[in-house]
PDB file of N, CA and C in Angstrom:
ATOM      1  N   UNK A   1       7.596  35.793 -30.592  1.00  0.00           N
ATOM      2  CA  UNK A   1       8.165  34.852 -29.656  1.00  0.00           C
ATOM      3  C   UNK A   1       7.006  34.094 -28.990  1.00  0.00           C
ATOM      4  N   UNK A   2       7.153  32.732 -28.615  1.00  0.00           N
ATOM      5  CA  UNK A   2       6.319  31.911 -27.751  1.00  0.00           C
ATOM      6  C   UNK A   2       6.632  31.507 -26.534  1.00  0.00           C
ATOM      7  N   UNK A   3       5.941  31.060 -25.688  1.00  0.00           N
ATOM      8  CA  UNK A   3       6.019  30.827 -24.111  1.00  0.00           C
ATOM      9  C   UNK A   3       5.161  29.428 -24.315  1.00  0.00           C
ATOM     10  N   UNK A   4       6.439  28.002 -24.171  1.00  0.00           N
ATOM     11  CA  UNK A   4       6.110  26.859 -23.884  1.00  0.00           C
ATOM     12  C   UNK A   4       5.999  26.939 -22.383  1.00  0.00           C
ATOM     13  N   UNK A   5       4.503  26.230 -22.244  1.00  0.00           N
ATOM     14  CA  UNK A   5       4.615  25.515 -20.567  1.00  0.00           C
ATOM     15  C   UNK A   5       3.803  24.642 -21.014  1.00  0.00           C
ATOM     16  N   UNK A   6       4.256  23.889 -20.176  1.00  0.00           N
ATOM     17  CA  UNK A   6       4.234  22.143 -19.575  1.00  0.00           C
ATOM     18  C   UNK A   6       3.214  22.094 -18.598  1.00  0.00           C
ATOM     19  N   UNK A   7       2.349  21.455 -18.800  1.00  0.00           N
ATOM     20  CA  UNK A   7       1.130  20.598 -17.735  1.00  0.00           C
ATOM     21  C   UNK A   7       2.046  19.552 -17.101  1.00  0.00           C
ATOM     22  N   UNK A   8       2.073  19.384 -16.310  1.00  0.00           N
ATOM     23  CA  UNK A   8       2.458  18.307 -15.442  1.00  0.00           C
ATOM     24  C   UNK A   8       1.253  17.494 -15.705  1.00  0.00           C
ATOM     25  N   UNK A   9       0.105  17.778 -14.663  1.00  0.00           N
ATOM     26  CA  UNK A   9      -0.953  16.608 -14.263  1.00  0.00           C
ATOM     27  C   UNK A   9      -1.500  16.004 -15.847  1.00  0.00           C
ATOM     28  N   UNK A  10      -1.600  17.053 -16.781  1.00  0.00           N
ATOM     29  CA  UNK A  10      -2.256  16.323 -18.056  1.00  0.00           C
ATOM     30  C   UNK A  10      -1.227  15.913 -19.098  1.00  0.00           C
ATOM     31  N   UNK A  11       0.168  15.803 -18.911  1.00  0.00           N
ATOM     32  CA  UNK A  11       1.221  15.811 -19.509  1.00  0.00           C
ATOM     33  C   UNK A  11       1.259  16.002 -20.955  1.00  0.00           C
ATOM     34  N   UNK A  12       0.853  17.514 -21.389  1.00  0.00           N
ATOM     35  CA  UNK A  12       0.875  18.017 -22.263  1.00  0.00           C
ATOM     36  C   UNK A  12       1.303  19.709 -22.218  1.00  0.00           C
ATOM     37  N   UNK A  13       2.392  20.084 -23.245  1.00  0.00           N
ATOM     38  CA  UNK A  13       2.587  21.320 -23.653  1.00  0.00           C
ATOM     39  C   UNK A  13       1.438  22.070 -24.675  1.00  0.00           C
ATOM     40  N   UNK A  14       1.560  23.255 -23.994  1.00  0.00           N
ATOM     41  CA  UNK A  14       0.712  24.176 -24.696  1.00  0.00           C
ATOM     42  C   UNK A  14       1.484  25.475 -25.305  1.00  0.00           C
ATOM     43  N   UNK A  15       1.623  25.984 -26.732  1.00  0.00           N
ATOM     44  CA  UNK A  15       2.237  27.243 -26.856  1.00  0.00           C
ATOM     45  C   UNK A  15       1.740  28.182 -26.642  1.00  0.00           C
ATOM     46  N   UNK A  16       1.861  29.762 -26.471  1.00  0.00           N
ATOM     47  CA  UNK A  16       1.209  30.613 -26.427  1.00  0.00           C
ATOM     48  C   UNK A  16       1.916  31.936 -26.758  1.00  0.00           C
ATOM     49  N   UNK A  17       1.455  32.898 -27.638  1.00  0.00           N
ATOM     50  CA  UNK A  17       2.257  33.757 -28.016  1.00  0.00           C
ATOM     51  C   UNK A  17       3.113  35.158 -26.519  1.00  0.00           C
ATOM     52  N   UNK A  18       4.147  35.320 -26.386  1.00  0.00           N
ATOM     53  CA  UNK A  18       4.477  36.395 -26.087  1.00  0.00           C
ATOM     54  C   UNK A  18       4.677  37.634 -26.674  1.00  0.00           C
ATOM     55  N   UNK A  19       4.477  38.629 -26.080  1.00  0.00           N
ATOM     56  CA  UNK A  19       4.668  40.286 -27.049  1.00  0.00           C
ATOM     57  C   UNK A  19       5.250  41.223 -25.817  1.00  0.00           C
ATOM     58  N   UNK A  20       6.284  41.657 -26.703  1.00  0.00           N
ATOM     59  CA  UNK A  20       7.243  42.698 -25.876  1.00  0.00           C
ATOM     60  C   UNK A  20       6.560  43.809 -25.855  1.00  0.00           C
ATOM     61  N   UNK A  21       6.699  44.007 -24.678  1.00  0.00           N
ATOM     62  CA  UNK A  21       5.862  45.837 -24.322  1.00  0.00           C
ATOM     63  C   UNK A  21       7.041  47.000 -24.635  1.00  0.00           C
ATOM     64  N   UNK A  22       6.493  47.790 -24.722  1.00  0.00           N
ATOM     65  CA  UNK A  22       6.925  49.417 -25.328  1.00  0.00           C
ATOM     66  C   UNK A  22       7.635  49.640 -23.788  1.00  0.00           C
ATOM     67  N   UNK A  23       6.488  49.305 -22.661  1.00  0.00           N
ATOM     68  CA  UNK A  23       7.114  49.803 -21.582  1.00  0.00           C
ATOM     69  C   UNK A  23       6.624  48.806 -20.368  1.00  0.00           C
ATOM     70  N   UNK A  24       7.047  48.293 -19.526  1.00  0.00           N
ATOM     71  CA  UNK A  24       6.461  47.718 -18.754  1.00  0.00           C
ATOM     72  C   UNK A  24       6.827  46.089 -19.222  1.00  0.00           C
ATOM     73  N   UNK A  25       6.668  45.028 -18.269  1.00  0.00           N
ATOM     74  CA  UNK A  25       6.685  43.654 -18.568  1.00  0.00           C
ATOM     75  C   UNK A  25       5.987  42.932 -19.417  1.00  0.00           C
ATOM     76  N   UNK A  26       6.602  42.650 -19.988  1.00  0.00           N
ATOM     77  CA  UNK A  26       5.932  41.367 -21.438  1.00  0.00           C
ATOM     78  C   UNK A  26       4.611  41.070 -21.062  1.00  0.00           C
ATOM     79  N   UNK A  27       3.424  40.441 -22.530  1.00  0.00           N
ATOM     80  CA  UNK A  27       2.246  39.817 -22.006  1.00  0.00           C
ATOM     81  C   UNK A  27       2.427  38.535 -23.060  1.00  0.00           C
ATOM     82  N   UNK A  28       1.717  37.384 -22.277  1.00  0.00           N
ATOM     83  CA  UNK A  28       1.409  36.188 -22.383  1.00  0.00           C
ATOM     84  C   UNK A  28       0.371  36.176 -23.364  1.00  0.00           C
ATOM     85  N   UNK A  29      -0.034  35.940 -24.707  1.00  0.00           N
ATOM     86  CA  UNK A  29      -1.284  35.903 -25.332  1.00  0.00           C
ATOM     87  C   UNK A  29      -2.637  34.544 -24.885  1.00  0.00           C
ATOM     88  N   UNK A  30      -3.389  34.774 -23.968  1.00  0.00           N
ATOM     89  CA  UNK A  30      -3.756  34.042 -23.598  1.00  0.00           C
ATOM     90  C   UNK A  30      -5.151  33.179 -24.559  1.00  0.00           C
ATOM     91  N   UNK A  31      -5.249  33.987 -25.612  1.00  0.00           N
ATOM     92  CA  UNK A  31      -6.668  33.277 -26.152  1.00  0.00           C
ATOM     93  C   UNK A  31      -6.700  32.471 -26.382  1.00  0.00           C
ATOM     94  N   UNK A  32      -5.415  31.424 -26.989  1.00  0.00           N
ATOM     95  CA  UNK A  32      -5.870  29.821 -27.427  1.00  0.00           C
ATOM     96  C   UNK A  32      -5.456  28.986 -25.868  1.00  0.00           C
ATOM     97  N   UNK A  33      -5.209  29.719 -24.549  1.00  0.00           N
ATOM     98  CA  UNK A  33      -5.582  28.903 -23.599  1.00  0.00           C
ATOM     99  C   UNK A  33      -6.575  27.628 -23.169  1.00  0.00           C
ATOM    100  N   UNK A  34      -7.986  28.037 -23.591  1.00  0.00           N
ATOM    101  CA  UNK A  34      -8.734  26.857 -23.143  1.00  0.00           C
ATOM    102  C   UNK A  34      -9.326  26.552 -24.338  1.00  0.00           C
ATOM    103  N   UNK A  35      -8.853  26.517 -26.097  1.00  0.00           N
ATOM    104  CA  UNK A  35      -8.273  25.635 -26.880  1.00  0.00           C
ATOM    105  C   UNK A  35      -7.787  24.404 -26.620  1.00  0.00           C
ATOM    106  N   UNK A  36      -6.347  24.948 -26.189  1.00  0.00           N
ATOM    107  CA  UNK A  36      -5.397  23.841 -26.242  1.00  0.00           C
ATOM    108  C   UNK A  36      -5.638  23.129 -24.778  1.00  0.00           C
ATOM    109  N   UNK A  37      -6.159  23.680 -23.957  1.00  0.00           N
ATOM    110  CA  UNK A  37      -6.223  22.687 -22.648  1.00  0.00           C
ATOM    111  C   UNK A  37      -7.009  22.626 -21.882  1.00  0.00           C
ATOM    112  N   UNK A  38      -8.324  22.963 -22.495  1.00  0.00           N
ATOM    113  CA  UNK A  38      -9.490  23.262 -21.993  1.00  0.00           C
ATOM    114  C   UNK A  38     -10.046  23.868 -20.763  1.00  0.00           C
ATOM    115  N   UNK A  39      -9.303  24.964 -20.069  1.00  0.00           N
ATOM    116  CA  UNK A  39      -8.761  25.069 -18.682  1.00  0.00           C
ATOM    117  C   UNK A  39      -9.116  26.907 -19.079  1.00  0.00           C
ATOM    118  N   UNK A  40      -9.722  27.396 -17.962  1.00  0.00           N
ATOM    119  CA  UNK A  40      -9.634  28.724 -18.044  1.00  0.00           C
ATOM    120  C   UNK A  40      -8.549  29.457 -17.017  1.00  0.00           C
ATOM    121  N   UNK A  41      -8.245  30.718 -17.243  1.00  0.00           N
ATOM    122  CA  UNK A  41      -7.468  31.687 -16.011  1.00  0.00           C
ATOM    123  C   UNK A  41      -8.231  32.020 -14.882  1.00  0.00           C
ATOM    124  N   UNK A  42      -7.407  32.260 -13.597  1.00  0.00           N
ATOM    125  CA  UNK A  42      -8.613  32.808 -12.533  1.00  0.00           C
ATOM    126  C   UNK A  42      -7.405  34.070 -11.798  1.00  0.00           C
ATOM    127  N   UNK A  43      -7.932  35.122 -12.230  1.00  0.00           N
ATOM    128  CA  UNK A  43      -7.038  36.210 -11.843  1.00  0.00           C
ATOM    129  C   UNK A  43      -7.813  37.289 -11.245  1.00  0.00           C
ATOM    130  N   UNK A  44      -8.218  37.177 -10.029  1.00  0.00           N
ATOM    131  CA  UNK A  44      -9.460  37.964  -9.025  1.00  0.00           C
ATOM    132  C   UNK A  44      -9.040  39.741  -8.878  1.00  0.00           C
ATOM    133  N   UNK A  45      -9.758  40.260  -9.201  1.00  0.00           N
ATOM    134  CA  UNK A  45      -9.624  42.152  -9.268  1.00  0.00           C
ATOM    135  C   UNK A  45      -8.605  42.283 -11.196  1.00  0.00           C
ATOM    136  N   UNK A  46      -8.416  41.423 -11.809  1.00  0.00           N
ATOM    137  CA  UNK A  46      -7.312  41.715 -12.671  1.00  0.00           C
ATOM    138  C   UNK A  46      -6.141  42.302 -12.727  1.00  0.00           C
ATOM    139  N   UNK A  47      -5.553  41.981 -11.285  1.00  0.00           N
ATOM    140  CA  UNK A  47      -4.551  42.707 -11.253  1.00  0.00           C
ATOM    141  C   UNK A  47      -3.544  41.647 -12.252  1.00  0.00           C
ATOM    142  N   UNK A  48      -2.655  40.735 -12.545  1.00  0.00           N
ATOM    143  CA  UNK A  48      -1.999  40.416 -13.519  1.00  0.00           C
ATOM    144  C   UNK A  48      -2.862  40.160 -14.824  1.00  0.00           C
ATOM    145  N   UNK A  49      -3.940  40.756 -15.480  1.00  0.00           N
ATOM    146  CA  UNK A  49      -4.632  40.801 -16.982  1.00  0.00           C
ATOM    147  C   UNK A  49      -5.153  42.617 -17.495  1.00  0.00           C
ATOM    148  N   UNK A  50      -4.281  42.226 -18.591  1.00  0.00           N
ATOM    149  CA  UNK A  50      -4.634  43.172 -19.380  1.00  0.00           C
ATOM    150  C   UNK A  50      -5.700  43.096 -20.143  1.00  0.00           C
ATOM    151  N   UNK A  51      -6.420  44.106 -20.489  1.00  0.00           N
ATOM    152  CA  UNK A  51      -7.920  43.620 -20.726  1.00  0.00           C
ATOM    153  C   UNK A  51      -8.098  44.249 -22.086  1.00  0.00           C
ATOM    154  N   UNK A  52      -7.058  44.841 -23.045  1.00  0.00           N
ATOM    155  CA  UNK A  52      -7.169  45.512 -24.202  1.00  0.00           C
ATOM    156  C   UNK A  52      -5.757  46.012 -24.571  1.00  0.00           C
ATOM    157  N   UNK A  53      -5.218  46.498 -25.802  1.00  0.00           N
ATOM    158  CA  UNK A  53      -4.194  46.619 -26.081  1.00  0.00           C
ATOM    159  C   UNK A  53      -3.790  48.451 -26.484  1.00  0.00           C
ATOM    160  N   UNK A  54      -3.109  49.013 -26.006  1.00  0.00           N
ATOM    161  CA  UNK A  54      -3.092  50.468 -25.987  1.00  0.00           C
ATOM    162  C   UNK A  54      -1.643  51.007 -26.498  1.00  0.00           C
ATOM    163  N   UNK A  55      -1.859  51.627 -27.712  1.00  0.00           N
ATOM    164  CA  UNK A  55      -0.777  51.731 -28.540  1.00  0.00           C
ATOM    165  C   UNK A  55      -0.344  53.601 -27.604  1.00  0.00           C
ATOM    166  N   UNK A  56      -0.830  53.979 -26.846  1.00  0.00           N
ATOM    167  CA  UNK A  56      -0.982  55.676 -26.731  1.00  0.00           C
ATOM    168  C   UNK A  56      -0.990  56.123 -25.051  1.00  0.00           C
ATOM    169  N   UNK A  57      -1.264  54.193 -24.228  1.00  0.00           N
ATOM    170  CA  UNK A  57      -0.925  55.257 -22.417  1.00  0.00           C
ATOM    171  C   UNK A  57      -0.938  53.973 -21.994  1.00  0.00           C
ATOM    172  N   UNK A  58      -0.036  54.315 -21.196  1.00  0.00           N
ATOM    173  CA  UNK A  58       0.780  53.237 -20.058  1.00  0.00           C
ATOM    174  C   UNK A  58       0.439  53.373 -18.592  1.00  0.00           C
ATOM    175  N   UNK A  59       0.189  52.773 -18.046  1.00  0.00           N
ATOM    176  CA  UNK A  59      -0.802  52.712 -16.324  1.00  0.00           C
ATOM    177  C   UNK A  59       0.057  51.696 -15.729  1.00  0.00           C
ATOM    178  N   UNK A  60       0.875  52.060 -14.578  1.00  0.00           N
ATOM    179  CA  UNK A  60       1.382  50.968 -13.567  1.00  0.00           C
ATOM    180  C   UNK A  60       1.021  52.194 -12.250  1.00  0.00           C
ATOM    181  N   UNK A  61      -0.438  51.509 -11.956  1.00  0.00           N
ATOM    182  CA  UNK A  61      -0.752  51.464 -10.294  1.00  0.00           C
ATOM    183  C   UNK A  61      -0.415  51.426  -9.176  1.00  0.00           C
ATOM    184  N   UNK A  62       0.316  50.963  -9.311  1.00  0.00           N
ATOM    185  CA  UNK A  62       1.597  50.442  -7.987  1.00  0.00           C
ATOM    186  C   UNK A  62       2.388  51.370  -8.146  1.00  0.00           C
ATOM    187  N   UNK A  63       2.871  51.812  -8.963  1.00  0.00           N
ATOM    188  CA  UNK A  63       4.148  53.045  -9.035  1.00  0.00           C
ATOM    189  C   UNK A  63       3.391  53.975  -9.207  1.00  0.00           C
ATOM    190  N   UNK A  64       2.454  54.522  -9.206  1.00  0.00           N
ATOM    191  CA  UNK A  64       1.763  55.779  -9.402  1.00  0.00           C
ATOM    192  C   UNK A  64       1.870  56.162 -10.880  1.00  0.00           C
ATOM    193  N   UNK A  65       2.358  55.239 -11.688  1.00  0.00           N
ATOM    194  CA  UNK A  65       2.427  55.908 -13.375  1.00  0.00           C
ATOM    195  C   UNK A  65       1.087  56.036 -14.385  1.00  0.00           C
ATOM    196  N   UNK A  66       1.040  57.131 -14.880  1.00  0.00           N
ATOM    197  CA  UNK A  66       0.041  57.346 -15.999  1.00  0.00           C
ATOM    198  C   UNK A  66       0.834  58.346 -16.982  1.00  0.00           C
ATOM    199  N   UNK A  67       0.910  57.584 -17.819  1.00  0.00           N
ATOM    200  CA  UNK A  67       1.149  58.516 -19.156  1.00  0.00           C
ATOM    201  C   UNK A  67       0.614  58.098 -20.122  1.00  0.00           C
ATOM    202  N   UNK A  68       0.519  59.002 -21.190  1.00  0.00           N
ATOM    203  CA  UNK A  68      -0.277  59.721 -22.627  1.00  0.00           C
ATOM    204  C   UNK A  68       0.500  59.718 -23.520  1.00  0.00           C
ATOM    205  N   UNK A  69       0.657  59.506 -24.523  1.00  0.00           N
ATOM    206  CA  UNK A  69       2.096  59.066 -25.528  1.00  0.00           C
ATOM    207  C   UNK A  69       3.330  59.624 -24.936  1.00  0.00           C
ATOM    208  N   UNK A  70       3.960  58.360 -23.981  1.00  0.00           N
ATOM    209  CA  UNK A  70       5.037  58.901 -23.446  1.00  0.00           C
ATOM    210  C   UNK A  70       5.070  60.075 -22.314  1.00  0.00           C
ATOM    211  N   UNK A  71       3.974  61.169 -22.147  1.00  0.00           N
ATOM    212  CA  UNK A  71       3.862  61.788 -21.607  1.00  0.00           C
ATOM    213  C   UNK A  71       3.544  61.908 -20.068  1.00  0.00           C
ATOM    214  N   UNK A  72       4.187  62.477 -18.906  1.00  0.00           N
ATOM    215  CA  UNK A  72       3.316  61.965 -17.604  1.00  0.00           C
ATOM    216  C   UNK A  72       1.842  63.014 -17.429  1.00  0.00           C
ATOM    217  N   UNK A  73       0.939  62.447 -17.085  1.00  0.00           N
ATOM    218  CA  UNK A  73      -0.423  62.794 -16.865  1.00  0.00           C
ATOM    219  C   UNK A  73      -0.533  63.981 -16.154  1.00  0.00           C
ATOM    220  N   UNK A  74       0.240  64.043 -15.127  1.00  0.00           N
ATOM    221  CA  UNK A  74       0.006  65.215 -13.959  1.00  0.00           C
ATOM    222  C   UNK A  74       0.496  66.209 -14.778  1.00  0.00           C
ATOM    223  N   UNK A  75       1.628  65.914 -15.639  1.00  0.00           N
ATOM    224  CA  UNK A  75       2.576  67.404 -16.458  1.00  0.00           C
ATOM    225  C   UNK A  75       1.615  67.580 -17.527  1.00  0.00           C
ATOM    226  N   UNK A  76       0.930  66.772 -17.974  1.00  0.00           N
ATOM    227  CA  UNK A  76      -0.185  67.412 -19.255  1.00  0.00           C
ATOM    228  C   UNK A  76      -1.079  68.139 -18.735  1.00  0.00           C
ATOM    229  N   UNK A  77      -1.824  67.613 -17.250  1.00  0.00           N
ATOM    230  CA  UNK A  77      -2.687  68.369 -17.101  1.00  0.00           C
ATOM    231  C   UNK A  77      -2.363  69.683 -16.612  1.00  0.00           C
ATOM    232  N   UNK A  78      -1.372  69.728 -16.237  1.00  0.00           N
ATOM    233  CA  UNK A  78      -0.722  71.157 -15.190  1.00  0.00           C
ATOM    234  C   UNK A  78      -0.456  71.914 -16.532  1.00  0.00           C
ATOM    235  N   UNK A  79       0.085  71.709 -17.559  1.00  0.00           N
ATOM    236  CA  UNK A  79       0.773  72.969 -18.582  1.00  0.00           C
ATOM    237  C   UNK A  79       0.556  72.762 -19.922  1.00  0.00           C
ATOM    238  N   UNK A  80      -0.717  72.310 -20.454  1.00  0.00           N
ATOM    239  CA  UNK A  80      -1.439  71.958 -21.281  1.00  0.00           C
ATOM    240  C   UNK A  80      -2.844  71.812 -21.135  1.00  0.00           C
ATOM    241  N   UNK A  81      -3.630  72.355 -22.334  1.00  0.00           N
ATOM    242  CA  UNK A  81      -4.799  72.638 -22.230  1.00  0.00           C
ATOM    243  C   UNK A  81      -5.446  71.605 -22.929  1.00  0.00           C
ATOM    244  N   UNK A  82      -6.971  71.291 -23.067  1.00  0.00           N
ATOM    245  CA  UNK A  82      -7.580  69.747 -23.888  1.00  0.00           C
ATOM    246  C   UNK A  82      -7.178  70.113 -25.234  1.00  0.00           C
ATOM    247  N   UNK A  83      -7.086  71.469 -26.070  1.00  0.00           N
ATOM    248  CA  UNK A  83      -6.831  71.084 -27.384  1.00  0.00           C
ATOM    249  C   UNK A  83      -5.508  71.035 -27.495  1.00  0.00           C
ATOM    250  N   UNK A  84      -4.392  71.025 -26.608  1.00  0.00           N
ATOM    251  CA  UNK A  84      -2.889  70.531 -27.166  1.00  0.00           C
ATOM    252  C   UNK A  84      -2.520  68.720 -26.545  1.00  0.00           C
ATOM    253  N   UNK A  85      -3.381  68.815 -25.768  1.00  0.00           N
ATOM    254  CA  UNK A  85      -3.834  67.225 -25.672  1.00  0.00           C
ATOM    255  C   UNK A  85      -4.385  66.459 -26.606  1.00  0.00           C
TER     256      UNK A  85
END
């Protein structure tokens, strides 16, 4: 799937790929950004950028979530040892 947006001031559309998450809110593929419109992102601490793609643990900060394939973090470490991890 793609995510058209519209420049107003330079009156030009730019496409950009979307990808459905496993868990958590969709991401925007941003690399042909300053391609197509010569314009970079400015997203200070990274809180809305993902910085790599993780097929195996899910992190939302704000809700206190960490899990490990599917797993929550605190229950692996409490009743599981590193080699069943």
């Amino acid at each position: 799937m793609a995510k058209l947006i519209y420049d107003q001031e330079n009156n030009q559309s730019l496409e950009l790929p979307v990808y459905e998450a496993t868990e958590g809110p969709s991401v925007i593929d941003i690399t042909s950004l300053y391609k197509q419109s010569g314009m970079f992102t400015y997203d200070p601490g990274f809180l809305s950028t993902a910085s790599c793609e993780s097929k195996i643990t899910f992190i939302d900060g704000d809700k206190g979530i960490l899990r490990y394939r599917g797993y929550d973090i605190a229950e692996l470490a409490e009743k599981s040892d590193f080699l069943e991890v």
